[in-house]
C-alpha atoms as a PDB file:
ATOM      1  CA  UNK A   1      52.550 111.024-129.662  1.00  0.00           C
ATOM      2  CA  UNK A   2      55.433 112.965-127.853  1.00  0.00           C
ATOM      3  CA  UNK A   3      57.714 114.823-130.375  1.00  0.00           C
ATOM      4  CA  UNK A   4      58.482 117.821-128.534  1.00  0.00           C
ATOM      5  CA  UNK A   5      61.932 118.144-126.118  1.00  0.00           C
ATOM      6  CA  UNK A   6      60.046 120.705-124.237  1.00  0.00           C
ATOM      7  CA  UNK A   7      59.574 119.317-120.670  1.00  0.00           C
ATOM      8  CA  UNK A   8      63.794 118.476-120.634  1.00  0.00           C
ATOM      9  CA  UNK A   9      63.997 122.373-122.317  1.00  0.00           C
ATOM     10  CA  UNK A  10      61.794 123.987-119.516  1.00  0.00           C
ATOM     11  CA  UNK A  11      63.621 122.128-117.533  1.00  0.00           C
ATOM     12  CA  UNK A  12      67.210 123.178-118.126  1.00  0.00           C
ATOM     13  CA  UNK A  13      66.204 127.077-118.530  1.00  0.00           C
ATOM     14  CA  UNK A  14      64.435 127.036-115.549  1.00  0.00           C
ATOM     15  CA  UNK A  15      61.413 128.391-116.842  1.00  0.00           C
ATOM     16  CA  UNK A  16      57.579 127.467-116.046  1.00  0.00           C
ATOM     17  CA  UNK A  17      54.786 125.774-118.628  1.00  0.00           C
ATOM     18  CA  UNK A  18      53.045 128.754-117.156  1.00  0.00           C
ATOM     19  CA  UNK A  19      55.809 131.430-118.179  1.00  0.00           C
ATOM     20  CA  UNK A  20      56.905 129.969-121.747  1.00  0.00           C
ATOM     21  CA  UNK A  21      52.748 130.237-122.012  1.00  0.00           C
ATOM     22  CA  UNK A  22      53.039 134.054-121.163  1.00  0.00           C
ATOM     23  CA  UNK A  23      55.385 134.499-123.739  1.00  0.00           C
ATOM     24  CA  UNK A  24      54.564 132.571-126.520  1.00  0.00           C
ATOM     25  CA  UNK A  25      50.613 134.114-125.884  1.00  0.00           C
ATOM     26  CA  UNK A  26      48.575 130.856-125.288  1.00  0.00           C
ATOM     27  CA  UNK A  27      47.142 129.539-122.518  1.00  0.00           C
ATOM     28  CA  UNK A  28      48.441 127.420-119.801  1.00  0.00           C
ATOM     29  CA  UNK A  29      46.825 124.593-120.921  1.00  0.00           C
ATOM     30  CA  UNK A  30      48.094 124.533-124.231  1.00  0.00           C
ATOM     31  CA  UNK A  31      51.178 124.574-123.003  1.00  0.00           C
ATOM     32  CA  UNK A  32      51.103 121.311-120.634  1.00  0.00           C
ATOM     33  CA  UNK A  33      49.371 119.792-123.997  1.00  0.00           C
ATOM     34  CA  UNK A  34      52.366 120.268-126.056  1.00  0.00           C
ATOM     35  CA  UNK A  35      54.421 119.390-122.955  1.00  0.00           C
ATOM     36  CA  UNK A  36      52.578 115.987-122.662  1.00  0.00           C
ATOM     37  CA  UNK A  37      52.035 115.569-126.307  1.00  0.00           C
ATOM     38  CA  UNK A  38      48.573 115.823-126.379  1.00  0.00           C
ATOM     39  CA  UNK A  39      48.571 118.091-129.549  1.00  0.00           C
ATOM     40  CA  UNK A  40      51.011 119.395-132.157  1.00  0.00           C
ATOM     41  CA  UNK A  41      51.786 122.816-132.457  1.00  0.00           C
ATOM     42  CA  UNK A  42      51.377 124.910-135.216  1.00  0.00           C
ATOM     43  CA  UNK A  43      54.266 126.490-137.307  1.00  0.00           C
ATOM     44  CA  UNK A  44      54.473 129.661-136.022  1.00  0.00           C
ATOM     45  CA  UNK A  45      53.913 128.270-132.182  1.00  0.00           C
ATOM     46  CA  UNK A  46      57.166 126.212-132.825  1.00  0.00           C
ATOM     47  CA  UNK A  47      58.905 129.372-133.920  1.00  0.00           C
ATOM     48  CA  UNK A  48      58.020 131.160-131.211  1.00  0.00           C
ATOM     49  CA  UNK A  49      58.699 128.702-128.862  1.00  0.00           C
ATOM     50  CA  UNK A  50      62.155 128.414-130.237  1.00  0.00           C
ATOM     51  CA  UNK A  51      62.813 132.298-130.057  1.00  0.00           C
ATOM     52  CA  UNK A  52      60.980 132.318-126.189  1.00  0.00           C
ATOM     53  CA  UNK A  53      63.678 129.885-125.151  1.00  0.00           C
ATOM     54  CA  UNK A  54      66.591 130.843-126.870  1.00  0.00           C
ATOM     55  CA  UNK A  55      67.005 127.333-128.520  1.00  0.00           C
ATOM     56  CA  UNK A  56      67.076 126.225-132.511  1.00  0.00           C
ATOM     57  CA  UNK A  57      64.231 124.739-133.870  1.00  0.00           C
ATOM     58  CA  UNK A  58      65.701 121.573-134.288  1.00  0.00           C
ATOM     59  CA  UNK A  59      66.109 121.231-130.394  1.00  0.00           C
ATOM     60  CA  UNK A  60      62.742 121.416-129.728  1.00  0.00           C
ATOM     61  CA  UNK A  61      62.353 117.764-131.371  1.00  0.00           C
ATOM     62  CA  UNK A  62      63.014 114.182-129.953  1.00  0.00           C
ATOM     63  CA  UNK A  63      65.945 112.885-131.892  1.00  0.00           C
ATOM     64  CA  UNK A  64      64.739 109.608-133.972  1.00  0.00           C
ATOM     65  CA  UNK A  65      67.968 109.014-134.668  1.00  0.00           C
ATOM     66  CA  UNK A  66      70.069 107.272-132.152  1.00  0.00           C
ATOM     67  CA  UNK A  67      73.690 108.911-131.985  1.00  0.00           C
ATOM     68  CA  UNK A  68      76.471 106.109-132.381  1.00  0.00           C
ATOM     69  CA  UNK A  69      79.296 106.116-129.119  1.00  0.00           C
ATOM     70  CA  UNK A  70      82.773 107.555-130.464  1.00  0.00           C
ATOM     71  CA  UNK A  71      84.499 104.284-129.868  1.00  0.00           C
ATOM     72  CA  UNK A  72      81.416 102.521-131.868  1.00  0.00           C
ATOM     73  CA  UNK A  73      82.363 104.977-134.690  1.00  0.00           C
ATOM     74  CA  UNK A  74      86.382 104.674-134.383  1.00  0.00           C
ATOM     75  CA  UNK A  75      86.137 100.796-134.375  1.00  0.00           C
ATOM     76  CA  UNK A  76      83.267 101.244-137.613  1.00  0.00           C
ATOM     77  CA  UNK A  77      86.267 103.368-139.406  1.00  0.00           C
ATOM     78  CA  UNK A  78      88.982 100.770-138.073  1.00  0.00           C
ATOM     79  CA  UNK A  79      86.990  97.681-139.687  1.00  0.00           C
ATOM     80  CA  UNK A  80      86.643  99.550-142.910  1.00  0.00           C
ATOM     81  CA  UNK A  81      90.282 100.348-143.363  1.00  0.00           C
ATOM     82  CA  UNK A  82      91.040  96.808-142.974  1.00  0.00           C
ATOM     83  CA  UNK A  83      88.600  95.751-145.529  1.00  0.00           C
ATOM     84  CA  UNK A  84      90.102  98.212-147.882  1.00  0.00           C
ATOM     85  CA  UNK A  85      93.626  97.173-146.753  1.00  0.00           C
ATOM     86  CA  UNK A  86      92.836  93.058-147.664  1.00  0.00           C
ATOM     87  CA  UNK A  87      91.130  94.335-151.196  1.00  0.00           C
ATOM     88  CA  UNK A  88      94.193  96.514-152.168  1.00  0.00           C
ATOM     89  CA  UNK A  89      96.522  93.797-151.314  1.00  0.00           C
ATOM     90  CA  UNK A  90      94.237  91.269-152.624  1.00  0.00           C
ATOM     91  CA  UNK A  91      94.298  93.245-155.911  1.00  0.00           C
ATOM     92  CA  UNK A  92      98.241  94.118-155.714  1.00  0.00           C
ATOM     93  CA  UNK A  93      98.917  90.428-155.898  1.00  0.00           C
ATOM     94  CA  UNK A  94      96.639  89.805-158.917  1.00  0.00           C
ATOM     95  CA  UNK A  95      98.654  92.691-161.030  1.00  0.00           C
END
């Protein structure tokens, strides 16, 4: 099961599985697992991974969450403040 970023991170820093193995001190191989999700790294790897590329830890994982489109979110906040608009006014004319 993939759960690592780290094919799109190597990617953007330019950097080799080969390299980020060099300085994290494993070998090749255990690199290209993580990369392919073959295995799942131990603490410590993760922090140095992190610290090799220059990224938080949180970036390292696949997002499980999908992130909502700013107009999605406006027209979320929109429909609420009509809902509260019709229950104030539907309580105003009960008083």
């Amino acid at each position: 099961m993939k759960i690592l970023r780290l094919k799109e991170i190597l990617k953007e820093k330019g950097i080799t599985g080969k390299e980020l193995a060099l300085m994290v001190n494993v070998t090749e191989a255990s690199v290209s697992n993580l990369v392919k999700g073959d295995s799942i790294p131990r603490k410590q790897l993760l922090i140095d991974i992190a610290s090799a590329l220059d990224v938080d830890l949180n970036d390292l994982f696949i997002a499980n969450k999908t992130q909502k489109n700013p107009k999605e979110i406006i027209e979320s906040i929109r429909g609420a403040i009509d809902d509260l608009e019709e229950l104030y006014n539907a309580i105003d004319k009960t008083s």
